[in-house]
N, C-alpha and C. Protein backbone atom coordinates (compact mmCIF):
# COMPACT_ATOMS: atom_id res chain seq x y z
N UNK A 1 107.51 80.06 78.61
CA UNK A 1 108.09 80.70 77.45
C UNK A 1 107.78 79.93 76.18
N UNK A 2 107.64 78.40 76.32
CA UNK A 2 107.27 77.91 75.19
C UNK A 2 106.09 77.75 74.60
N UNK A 3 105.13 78.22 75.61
CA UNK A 3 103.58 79.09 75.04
C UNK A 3 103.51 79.96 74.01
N UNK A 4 104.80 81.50 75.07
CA UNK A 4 104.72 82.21 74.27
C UNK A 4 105.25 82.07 72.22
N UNK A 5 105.85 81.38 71.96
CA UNK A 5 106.44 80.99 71.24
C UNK A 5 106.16 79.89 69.97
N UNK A 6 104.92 79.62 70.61
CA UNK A 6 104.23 78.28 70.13
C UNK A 6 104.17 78.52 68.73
N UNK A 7 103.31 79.78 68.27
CA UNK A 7 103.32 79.74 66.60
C UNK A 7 104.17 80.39 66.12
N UNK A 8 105.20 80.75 66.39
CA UNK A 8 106.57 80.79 65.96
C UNK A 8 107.13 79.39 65.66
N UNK A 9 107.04 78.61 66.46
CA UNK A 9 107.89 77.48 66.16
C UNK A 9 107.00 76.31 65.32
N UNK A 10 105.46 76.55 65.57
CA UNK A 10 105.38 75.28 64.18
C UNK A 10 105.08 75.94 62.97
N UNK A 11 105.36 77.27 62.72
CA UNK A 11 106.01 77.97 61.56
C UNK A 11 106.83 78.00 61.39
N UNK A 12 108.25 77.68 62.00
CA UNK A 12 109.12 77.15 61.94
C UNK A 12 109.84 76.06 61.29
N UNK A 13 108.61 75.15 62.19
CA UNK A 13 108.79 73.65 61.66
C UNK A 13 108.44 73.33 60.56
N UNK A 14 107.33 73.85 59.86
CA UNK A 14 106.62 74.42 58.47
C UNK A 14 107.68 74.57 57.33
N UNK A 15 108.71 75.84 57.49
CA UNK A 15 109.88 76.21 57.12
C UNK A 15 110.56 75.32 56.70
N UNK A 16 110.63 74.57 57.46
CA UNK A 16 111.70 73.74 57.74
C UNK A 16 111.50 72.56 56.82
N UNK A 17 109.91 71.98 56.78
CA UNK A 17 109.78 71.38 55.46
C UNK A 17 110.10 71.65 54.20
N UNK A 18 109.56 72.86 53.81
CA UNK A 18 109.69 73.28 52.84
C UNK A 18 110.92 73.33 52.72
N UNK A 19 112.00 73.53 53.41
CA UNK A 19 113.32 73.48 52.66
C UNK A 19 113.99 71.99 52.42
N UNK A 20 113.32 71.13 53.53
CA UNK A 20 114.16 70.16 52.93
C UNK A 20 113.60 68.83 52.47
N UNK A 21 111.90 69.26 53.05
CA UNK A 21 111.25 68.07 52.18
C UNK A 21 111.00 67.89 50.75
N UNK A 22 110.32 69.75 50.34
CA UNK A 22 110.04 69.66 48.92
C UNK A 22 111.30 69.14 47.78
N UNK A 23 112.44 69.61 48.11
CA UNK A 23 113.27 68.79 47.12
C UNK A 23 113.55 67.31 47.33
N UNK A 24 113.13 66.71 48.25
CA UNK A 24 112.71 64.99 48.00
C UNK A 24 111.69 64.98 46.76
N UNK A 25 110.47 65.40 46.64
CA UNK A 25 109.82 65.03 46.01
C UNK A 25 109.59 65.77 44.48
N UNK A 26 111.19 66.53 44.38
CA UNK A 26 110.69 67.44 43.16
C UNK A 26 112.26 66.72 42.02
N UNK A 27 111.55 66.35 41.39
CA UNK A 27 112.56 65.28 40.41
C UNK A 27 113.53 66.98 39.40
N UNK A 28 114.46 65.89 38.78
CA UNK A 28 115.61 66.72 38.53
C UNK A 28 115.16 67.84 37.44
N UNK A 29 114.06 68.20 37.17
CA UNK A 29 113.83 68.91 35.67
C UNK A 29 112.59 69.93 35.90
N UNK A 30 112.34 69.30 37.57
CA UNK A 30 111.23 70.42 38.47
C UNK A 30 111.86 71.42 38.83
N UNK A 31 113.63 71.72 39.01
CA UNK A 31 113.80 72.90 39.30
C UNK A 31 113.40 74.17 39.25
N UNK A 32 112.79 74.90 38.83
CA UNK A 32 112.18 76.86 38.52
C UNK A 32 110.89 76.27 39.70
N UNK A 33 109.99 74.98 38.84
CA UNK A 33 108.74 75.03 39.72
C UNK A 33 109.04 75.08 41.36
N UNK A 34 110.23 74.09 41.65
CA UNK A 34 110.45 73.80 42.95
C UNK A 34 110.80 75.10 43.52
N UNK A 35 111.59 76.02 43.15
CA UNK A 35 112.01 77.15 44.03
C UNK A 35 110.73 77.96 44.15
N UNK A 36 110.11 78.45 43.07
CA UNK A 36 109.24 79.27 42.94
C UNK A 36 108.36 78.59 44.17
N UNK A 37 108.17 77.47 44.17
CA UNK A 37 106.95 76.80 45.31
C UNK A 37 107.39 77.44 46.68
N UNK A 38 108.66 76.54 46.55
CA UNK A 38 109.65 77.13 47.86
C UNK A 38 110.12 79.04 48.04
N UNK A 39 109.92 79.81 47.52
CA UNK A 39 109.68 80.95 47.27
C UNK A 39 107.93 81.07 48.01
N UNK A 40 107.44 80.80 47.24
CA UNK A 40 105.37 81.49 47.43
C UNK A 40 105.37 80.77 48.99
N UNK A 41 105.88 79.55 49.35
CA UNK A 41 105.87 79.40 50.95
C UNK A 41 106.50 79.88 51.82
N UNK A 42 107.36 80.43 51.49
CA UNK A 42 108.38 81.33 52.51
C UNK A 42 107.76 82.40 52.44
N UNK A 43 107.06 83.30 51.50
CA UNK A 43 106.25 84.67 51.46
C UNK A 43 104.74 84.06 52.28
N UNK A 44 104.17 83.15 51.99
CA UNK A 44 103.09 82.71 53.01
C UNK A 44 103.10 82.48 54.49
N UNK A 45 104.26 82.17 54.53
CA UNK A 45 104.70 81.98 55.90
C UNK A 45 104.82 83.10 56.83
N UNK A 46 105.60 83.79 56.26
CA UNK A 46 106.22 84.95 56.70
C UNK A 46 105.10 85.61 56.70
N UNK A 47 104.17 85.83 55.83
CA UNK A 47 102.69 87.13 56.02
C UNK A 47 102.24 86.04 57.16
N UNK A 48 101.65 84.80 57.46
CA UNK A 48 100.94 84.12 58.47
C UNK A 48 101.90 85.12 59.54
N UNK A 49 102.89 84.64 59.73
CA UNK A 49 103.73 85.22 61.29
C UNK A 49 103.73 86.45 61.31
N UNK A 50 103.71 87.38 60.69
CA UNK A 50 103.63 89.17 60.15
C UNK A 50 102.20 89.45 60.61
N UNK A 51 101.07 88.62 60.78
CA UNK A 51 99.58 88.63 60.51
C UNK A 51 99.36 88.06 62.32
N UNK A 52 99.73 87.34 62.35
CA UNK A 52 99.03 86.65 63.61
C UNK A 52 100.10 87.23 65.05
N UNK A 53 101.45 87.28 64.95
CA UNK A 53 102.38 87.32 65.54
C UNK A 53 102.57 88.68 65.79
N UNK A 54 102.55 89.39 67.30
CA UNK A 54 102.82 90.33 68.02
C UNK A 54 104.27 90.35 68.72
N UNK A 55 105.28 88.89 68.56
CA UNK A 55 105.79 89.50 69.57
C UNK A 55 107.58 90.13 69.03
N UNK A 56 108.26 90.44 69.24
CA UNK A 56 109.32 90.92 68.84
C UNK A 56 110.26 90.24 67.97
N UNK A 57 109.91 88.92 68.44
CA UNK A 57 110.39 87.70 67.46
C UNK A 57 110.44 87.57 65.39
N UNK A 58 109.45 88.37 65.63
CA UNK A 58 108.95 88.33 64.05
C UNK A 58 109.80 89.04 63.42
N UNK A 59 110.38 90.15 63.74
CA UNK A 59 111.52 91.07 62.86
C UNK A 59 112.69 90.12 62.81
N UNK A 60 113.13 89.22 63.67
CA UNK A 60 114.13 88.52 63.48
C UNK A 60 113.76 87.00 62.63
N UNK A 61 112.33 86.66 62.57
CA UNK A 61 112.16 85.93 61.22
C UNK A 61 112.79 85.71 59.82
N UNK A 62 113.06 86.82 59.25
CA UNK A 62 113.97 86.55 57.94
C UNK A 62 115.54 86.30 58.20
N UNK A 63 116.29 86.54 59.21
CA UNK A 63 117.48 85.76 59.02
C UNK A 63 117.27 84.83 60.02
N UNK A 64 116.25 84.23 60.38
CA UNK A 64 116.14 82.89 61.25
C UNK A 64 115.77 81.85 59.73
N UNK A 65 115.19 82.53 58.93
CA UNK A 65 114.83 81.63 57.48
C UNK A 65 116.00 81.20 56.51
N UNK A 66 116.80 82.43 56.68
CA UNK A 66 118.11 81.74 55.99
C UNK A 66 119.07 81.06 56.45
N UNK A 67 119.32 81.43 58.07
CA UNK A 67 119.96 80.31 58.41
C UNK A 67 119.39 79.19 58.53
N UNK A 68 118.08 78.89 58.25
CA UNK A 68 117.75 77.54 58.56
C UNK A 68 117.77 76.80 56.72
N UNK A 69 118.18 77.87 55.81
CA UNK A 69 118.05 77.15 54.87
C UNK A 69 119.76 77.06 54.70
N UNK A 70 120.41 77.77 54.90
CA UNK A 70 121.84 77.78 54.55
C UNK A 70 122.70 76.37 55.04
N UNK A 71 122.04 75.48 55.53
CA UNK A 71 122.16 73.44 55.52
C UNK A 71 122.17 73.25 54.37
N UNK A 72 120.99 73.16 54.06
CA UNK A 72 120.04 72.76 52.88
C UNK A 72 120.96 73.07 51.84
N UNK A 73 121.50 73.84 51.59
CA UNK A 73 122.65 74.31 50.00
C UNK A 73 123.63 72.80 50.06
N UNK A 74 124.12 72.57 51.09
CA UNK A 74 124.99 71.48 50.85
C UNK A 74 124.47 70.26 51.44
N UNK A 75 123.12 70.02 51.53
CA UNK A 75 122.36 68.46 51.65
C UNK A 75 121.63 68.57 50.22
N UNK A 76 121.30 69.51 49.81
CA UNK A 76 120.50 69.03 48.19
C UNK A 76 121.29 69.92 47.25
N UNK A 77 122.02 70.59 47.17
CA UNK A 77 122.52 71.68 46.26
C UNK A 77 124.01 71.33 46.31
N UNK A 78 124.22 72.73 45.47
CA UNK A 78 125.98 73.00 45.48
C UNK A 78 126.19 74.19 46.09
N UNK A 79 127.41 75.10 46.20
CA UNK A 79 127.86 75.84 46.98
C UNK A 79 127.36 77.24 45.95
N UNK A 80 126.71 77.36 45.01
CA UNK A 80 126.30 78.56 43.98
C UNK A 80 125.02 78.40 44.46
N UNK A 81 124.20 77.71 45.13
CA UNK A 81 122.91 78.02 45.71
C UNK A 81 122.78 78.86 46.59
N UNK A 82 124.18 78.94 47.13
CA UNK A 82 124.04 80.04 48.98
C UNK A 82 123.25 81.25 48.51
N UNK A 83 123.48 81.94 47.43
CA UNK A 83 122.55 83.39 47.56
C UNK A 83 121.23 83.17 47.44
N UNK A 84 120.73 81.81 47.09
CA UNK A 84 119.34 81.92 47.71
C UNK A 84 118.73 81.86 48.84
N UNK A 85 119.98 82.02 49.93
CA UNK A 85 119.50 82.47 50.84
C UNK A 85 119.34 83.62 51.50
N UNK A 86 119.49 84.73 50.62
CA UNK A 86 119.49 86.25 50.53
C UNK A 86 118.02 85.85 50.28
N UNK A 87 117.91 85.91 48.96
CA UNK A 87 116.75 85.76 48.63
C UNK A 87 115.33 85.26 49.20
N UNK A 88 115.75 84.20 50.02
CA UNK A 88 114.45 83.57 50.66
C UNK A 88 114.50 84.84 52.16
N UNK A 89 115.74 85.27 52.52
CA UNK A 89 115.56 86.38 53.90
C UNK A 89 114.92 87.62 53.19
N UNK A 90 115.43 88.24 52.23
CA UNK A 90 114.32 89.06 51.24
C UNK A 90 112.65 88.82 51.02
N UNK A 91 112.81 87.70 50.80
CA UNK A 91 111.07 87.20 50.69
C UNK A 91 110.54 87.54 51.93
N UNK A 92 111.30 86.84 52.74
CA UNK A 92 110.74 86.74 54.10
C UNK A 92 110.14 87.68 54.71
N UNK A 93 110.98 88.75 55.07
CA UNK A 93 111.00 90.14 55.15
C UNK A 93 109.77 90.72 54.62
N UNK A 94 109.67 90.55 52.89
CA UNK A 94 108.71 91.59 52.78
C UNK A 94 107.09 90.81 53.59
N UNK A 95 107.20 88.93 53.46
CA UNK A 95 106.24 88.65 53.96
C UNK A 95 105.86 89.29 55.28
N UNK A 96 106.66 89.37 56.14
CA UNK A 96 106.46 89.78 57.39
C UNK A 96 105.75 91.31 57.58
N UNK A 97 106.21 91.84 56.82
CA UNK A 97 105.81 93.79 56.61
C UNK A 97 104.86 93.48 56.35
N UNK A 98 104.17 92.59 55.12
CA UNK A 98 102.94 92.79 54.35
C UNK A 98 101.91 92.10 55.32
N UNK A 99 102.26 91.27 56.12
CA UNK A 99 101.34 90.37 56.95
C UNK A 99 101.07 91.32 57.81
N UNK A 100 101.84 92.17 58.14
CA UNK A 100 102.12 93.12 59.95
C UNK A 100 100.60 94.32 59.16
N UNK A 101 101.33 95.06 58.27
CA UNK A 101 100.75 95.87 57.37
C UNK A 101 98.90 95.54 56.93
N UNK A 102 98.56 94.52 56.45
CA UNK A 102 97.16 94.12 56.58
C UNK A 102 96.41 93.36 57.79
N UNK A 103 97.30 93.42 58.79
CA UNK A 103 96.62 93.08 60.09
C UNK A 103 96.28 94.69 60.26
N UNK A 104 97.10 95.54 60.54
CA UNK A 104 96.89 97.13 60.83
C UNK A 104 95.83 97.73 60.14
N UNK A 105 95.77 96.99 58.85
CA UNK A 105 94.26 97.72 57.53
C UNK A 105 93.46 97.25 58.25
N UNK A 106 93.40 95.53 58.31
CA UNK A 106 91.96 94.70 58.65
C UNK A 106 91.39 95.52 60.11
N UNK A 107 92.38 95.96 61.17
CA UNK A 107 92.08 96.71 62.20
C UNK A 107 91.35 97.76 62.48
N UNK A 108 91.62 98.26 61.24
CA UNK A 108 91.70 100.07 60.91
C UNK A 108 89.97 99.99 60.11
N UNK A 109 90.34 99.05 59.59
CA UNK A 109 88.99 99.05 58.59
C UNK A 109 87.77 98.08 59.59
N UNK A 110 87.67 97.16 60.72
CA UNK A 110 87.35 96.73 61.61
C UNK A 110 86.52 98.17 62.56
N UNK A 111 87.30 98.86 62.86
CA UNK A 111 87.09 100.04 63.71
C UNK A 111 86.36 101.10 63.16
N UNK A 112 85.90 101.18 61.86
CA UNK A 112 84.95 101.98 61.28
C UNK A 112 83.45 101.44 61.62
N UNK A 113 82.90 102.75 61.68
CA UNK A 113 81.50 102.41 61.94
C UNK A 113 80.75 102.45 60.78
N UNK A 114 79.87 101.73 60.53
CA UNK A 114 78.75 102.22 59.23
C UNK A 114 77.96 103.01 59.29
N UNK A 115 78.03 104.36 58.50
CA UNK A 115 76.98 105.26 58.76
C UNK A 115 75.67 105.15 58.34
């Protein structure tokens, strides 16, 4: 089972940086840049797993992203950060559709013949 699962979880682990490494290294006046970063990686992520990832697991990706960030509000934040974790399950989400969605084009458009 932990085959099956494999790039789920070091996308996961990926995640998981991004929430709690990048604010080590983003000083007090980097805030907008830092989320926005942390934003464009949670939408990268989410299209990688939307893109590569077949198995049922992936629809439950965006609230596996917020609970893994909903720590993170009270190890680097305050308690008015929690709705960004709507937000990052929102991102997530659409990453996942849009990743699922251009695997199905690249397929579709793969399967044409040249006349």
């Amino acid at each position: 089972m932990m085959k099956t699962y494999a790039a789920e979880l070091v996308l996961l682990l990926a995640q998981l940086l991004v929430f709690y490494a990048v604010p080590l290294i983003a000083g007090p006046t980097d805030v907008i840049g830092m989320v926005f970063l942390m934003l464009a990686a949670t939408l990268a992520l989410a299209m990688i797993l939307g893109w590569f990832s077949k198995a049922w697991i992936r629809f439950l990706w965006p609230f596996v992203v917020a609970a893994v960030f909903t720590p993170s509000v009270w190890i680097w934040y305050n308690s008015t950060a929690l709705i960004h974790a709507v937000w990052y399950m929102v991102v997530s989400a659409t990453g996942v559709l849009l990743g699922a969605c251009l695997r199905k084009v690249a397929a579709w458009i793969g399967k044409k013949t040249p006349r």
